[in-house]
C-alpha atoms as a PDB file:
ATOM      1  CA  UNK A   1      48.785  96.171 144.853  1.00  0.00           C
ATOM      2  CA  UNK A   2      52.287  95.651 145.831  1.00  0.00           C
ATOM      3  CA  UNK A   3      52.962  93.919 149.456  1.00  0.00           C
ATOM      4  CA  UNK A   4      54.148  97.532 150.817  1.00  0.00           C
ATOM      5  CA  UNK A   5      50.248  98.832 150.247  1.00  0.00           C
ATOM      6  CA  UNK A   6      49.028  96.542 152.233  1.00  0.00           C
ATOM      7  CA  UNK A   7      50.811  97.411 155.584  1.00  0.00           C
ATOM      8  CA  UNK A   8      48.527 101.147 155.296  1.00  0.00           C
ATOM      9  CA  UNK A   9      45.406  99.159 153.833  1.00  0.00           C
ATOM     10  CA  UNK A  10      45.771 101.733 150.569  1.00  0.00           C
ATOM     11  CA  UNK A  11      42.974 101.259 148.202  1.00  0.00           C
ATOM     12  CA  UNK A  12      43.321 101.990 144.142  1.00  0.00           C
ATOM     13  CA  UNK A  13      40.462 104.513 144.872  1.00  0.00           C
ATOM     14  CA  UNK A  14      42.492 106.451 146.955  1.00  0.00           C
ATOM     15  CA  UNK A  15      45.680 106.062 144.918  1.00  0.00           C
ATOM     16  CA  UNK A  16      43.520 107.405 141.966  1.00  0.00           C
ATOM     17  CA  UNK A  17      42.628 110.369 144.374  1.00  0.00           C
ATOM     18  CA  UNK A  18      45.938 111.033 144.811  1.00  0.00           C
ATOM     19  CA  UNK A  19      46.608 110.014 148.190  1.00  0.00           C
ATOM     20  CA  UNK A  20      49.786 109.010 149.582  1.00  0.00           C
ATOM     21  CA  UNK A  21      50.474 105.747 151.717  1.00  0.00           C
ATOM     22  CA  UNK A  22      51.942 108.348 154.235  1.00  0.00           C
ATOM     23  CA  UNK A  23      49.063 110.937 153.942  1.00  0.00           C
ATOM     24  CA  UNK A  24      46.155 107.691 154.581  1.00  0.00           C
ATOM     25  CA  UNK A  25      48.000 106.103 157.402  1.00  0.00           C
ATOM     26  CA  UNK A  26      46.597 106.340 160.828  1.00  0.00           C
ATOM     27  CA  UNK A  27      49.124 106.651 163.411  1.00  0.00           C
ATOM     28  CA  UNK A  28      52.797 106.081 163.878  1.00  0.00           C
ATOM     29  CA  UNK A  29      51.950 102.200 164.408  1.00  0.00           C
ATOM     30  CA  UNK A  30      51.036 101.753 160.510  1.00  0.00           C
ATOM     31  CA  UNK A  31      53.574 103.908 159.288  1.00  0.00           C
ATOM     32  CA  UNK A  32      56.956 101.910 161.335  1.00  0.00           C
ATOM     33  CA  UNK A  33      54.775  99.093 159.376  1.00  0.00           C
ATOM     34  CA  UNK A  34      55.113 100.412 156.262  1.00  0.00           C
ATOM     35  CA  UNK A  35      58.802 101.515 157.118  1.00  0.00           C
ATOM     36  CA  UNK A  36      59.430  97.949 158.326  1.00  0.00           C
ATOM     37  CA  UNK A  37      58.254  96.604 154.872  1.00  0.00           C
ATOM     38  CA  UNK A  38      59.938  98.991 152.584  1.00  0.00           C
ATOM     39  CA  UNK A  39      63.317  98.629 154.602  1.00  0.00           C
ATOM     40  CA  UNK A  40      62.575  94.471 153.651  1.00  0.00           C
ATOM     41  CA  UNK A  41      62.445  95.691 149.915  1.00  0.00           C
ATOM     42  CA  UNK A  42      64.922  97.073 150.085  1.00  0.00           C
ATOM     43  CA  UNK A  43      67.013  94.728 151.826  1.00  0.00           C
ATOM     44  CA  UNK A  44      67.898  97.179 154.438  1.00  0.00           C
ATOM     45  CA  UNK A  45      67.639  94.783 157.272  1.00  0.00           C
ATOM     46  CA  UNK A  46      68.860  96.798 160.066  1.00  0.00           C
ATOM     47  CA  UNK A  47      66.540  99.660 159.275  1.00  0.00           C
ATOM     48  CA  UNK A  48      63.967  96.673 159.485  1.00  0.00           C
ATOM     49  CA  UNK A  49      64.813  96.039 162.968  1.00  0.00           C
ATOM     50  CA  UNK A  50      64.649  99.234 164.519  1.00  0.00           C
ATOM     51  CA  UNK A  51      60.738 100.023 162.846  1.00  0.00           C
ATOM     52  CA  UNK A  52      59.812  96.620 163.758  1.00  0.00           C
ATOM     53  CA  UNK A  53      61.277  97.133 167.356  1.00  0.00           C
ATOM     54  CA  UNK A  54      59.226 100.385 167.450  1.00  0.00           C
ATOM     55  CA  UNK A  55      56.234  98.894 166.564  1.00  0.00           C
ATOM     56  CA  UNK A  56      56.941  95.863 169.396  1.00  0.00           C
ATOM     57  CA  UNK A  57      57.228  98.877 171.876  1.00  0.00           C
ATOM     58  CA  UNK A  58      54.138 100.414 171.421  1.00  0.00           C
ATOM     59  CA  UNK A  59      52.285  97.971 174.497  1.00  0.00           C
ATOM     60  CA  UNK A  60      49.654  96.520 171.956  1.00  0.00           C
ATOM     61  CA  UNK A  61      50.325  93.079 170.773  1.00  0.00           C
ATOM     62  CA  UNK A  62      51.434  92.187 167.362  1.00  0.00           C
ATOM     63  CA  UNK A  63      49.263  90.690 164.876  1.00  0.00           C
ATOM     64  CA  UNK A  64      50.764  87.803 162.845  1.00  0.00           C
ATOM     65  CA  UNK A  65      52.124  89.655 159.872  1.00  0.00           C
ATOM     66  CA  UNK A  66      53.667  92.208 162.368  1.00  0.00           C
ATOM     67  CA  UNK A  67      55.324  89.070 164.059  1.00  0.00           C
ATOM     68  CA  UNK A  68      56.313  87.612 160.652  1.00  0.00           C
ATOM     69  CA  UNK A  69      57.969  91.337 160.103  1.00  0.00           C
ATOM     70  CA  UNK A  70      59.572  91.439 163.175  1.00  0.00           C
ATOM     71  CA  UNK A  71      61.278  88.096 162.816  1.00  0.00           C
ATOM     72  CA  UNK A  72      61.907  88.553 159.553  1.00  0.00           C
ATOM     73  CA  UNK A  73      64.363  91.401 160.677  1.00  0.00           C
ATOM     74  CA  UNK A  74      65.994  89.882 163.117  1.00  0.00           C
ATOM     75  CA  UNK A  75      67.013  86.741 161.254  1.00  0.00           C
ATOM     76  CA  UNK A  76      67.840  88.785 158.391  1.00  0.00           C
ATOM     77  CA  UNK A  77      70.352  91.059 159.990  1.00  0.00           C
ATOM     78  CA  UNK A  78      71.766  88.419 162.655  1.00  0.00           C
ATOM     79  CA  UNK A  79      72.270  85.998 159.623  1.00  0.00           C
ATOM     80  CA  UNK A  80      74.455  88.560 157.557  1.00  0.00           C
ATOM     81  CA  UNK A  81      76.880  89.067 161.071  1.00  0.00           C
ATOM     82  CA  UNK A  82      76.538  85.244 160.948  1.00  0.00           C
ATOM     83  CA  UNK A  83      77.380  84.676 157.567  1.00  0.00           C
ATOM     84  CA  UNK A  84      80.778  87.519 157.904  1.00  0.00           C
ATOM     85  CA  UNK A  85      81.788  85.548 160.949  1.00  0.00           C
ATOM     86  CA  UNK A  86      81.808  82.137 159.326  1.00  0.00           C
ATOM     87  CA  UNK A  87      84.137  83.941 156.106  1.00  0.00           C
ATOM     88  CA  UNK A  88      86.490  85.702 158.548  1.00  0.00           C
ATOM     89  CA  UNK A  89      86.627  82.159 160.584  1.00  0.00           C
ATOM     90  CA  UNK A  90      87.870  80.587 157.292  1.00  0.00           C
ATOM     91  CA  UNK A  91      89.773  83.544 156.132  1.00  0.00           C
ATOM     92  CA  UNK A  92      92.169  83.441 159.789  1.00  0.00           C
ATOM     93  CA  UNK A  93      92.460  78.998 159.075  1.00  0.00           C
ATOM     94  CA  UNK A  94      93.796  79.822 155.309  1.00  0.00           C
ATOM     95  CA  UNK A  95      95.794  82.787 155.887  1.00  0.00           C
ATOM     96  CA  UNK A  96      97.233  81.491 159.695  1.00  0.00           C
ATOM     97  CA  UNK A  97     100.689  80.719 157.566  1.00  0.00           C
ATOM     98  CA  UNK A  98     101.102  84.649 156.697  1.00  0.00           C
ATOM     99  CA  UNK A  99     102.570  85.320 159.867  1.00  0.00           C
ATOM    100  CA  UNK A 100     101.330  87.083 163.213  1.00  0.00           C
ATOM    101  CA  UNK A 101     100.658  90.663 162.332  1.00  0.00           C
ATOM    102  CA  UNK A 102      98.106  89.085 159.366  1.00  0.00           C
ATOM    103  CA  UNK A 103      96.740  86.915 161.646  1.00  0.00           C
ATOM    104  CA  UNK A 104      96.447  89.878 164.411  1.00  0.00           C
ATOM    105  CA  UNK A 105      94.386  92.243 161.913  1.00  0.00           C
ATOM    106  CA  UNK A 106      91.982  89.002 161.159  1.00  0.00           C
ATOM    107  CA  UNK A 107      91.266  88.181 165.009  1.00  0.00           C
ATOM    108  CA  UNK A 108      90.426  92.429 165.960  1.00  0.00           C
ATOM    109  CA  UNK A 109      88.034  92.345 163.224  1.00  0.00           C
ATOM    110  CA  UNK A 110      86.489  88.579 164.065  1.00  0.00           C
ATOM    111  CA  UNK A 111      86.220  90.341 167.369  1.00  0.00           C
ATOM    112  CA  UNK A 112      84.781  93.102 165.961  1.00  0.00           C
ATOM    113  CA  UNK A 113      81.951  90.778 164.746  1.00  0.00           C
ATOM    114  CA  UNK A 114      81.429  89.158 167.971  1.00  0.00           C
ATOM    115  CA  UNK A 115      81.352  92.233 169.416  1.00  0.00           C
ATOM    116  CA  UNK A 116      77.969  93.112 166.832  1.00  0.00           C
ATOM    117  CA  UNK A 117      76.694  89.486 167.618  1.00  0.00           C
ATOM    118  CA  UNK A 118      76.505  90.197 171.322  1.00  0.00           C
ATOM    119  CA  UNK A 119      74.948  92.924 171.334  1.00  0.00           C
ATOM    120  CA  UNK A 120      72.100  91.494 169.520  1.00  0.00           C
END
Protein backbone atom coordinates (compact mmCIF):
# COMPACT_ATOMS: atom_id res chain seq x y z
CA UNK A 1 0.00 0.00 0.00
CA UNK A 2 1.27 3.37 -0.72
CA UNK A 3 2.26 5.70 2.48
CA UNK A 4 -1.07 7.87 1.77
CA UNK A 5 -3.27 4.49 2.74
CA UNK A 6 -1.94 4.28 5.71
CA UNK A 7 -2.99 7.69 7.26
CA UNK A 8 -7.06 6.10 6.85
CA UNK A 9 -5.77 2.47 7.85
CA UNK A 10 -7.33 1.31 4.15
CA UNK A 11 -7.16 -2.36 3.75
CA UNK A 12 -6.83 -4.20 0.06
CA UNK A 13 -10.16 -5.86 1.15
CA UNK A 14 -11.85 -2.80 1.19
CA UNK A 15 -10.12 -1.32 -1.85
CA UNK A 16 -11.32 -4.55 -3.65
CA UNK A 17 -14.88 -3.61 -2.30
CA UNK A 18 -14.65 -0.55 -3.76
CA UNK A 19 -14.27 1.73 -1.01
CA UNK A 20 -12.73 5.00 -1.07
CA UNK A 21 -9.98 6.33 1.44
CA UNK A 22 -12.54 9.24 1.88
CA UNK A 23 -15.72 7.02 2.14
CA UNK A 24 -13.67 4.55 5.16
CA UNK A 25 -12.30 7.43 7.10
CA UNK A 26 -13.69 8.16 10.46
CA UNK A 27 -13.84 11.71 11.22
CA UNK A 28 -12.36 14.93 10.03
CA UNK A 29 -9.11 14.04 12.19
CA UNK A 30 -8.08 11.10 9.64
CA UNK A 31 -9.08 12.80 6.69
CA UNK A 32 -6.71 16.48 7.41
CA UNK A 33 -4.27 13.25 7.84
CA UNK A 34 -4.70 12.00 4.71
CA UNK A 35 -4.86 15.66 3.25
CA UNK A 36 -1.63 16.40 5.15
CA UNK A 37 0.06 13.37 3.39
CA UNK A 38 -1.17 13.81 -0.09
CA UNK A 39 -0.31 17.67 0.04
CA UNK A 40 3.56 16.02 1.06
CA UNK A 41 3.23 14.02 -2.31
CA UNK A 42 2.61 16.34 -3.84
CA UNK A 43 5.00 18.73 -2.64
CA UNK A 44 2.39 21.20 -1.80
CA UNK A 45 3.91 22.23 1.44
CA UNK A 46 1.75 25.02 2.42
CA UNK A 47 -1.40 23.02 1.91
CA UNK A 48 0.60 20.63 4.34
CA UNK A 49 0.65 23.16 6.96
CA UNK A 50 -2.73 24.26 7.20
CA UNK A 51 -4.21 20.20 7.46
CA UNK A 52 -1.51 19.51 9.80
CA UNK A 53 -2.38 22.76 11.83
CA UNK A 54 -6.01 21.51 11.77
CA UNK A 55 -5.28 18.36 13.01
CA UNK A 56 -2.90 20.12 15.99
CA UNK A 57 -6.18 22.08 16.82
CA UNK A 58 -8.39 19.46 17.41
CA UNK A 59 -7.34 19.31 21.62
CA UNK A 60 -6.17 15.56 21.34
CA UNK A 61 -2.51 15.04 21.24
CA UNK A 62 -0.60 13.99 18.26
CA UNK A 63 0.74 10.65 17.81
CA UNK A 64 4.31 10.43 16.44
CA UNK A 65 3.65 10.16 12.75
CA UNK A 66 1.15 13.12 13.15
CA UNK A 67 4.17 15.03 14.79
CA UNK A 68 6.57 13.81 12.07
CA UNK A 69 3.70 15.34 9.55
CA UNK A 70 3.38 18.36 11.23
CA UNK A 71 7.06 19.16 11.26
CA UNK A 72 7.55 17.96 8.17
CA UNK A 73 5.35 20.96 6.92
CA UNK A 74 6.68 23.46 8.63
CA UNK A 75 10.32 22.90 7.71
CA UNK A 76 9.30 22.27 4.30
CA UNK A 77 7.54 25.51 3.61
CA UNK A 78 9.81 27.81 5.98
CA UNK A 79 12.89 26.27 4.12
CA UNK A 80 11.59 27.27 0.53
CA UNK A 81 11.03 31.26 2.02
CA UNK A 82 14.52 30.44 3.40
CA UNK A 83 16.05 29.22 0.46
CA UNK A 84 14.30 32.57 -1.87
CA UNK A 85 15.74 34.83 0.78
CA UNK A 86 19.29 33.53 0.63
CA UNK A 87 19.00 33.93 -3.71
CA UNK A 88 17.49 37.43 -3.47
CA UNK A 89 20.37 38.22 -0.68
CA UNK A 90 22.93 37.26 -3.40
CA UNK A 91 20.98 38.57 -6.26
CA UNK A 92 20.94 42.53 -4.43
CA UNK A 93 25.32 41.84 -3.62
CA UNK A 94 25.79 40.99 -7.58
CA UNK A 95 23.47 43.33 -9.09
CA UNK A 96 24.23 46.44 -6.27
CA UNK A 97 26.42 48.04 -9.38
CA UNK A 98 23.08 48.40 -11.63
CA UNK A 99 22.16 51.43 -10.01
CA UNK A 100 19.41 52.44 -7.32
CA UNK A 101 16.08 51.85 -8.93
CA UNK A 102 17.48 47.92 -9.56
CA UNK A 103 18.60 47.76 -6.32
CA UNK A 104 15.13 49.40 -4.96
CA UNK A 105 12.90 46.62 -6.80
CA UNK A 106 15.40 43.81 -5.14
CA UNK A 107 15.09 45.22 -1.41
CA UNK A 108 10.68 45.57 -1.69
CA UNK A 109 10.69 42.08 -2.72
CA UNK A 110 13.56 40.80 -0.01
CA UNK A 111 11.10 42.59 2.18
CA UNK A 112 8.44 40.97 0.79
CA UNK A 113 10.06 37.68 1.97
CA UNK A 114 10.69 38.81 5.38
CA UNK A 115 7.48 39.91 5.52
CA UNK A 116 6.28 35.81 4.76
CA UNK A 117 9.11 34.73 7.25
CA UNK A 118 7.56 36.68 10.09
CA UNK A 119 4.57 35.74 9.91
CA UNK A 120 5.49 32.21 10.31
Amino acid sequence: RSPLFRACSVTNSQLAQGLTPVKIMSGTRDENVFMGRLAEQAERYEDMVEYMKRVATMGAELNLEERNLFSVSYKNAVGARRQAWRAVNVLETREASKGPAVLELIRTYRAKIEKELNAR
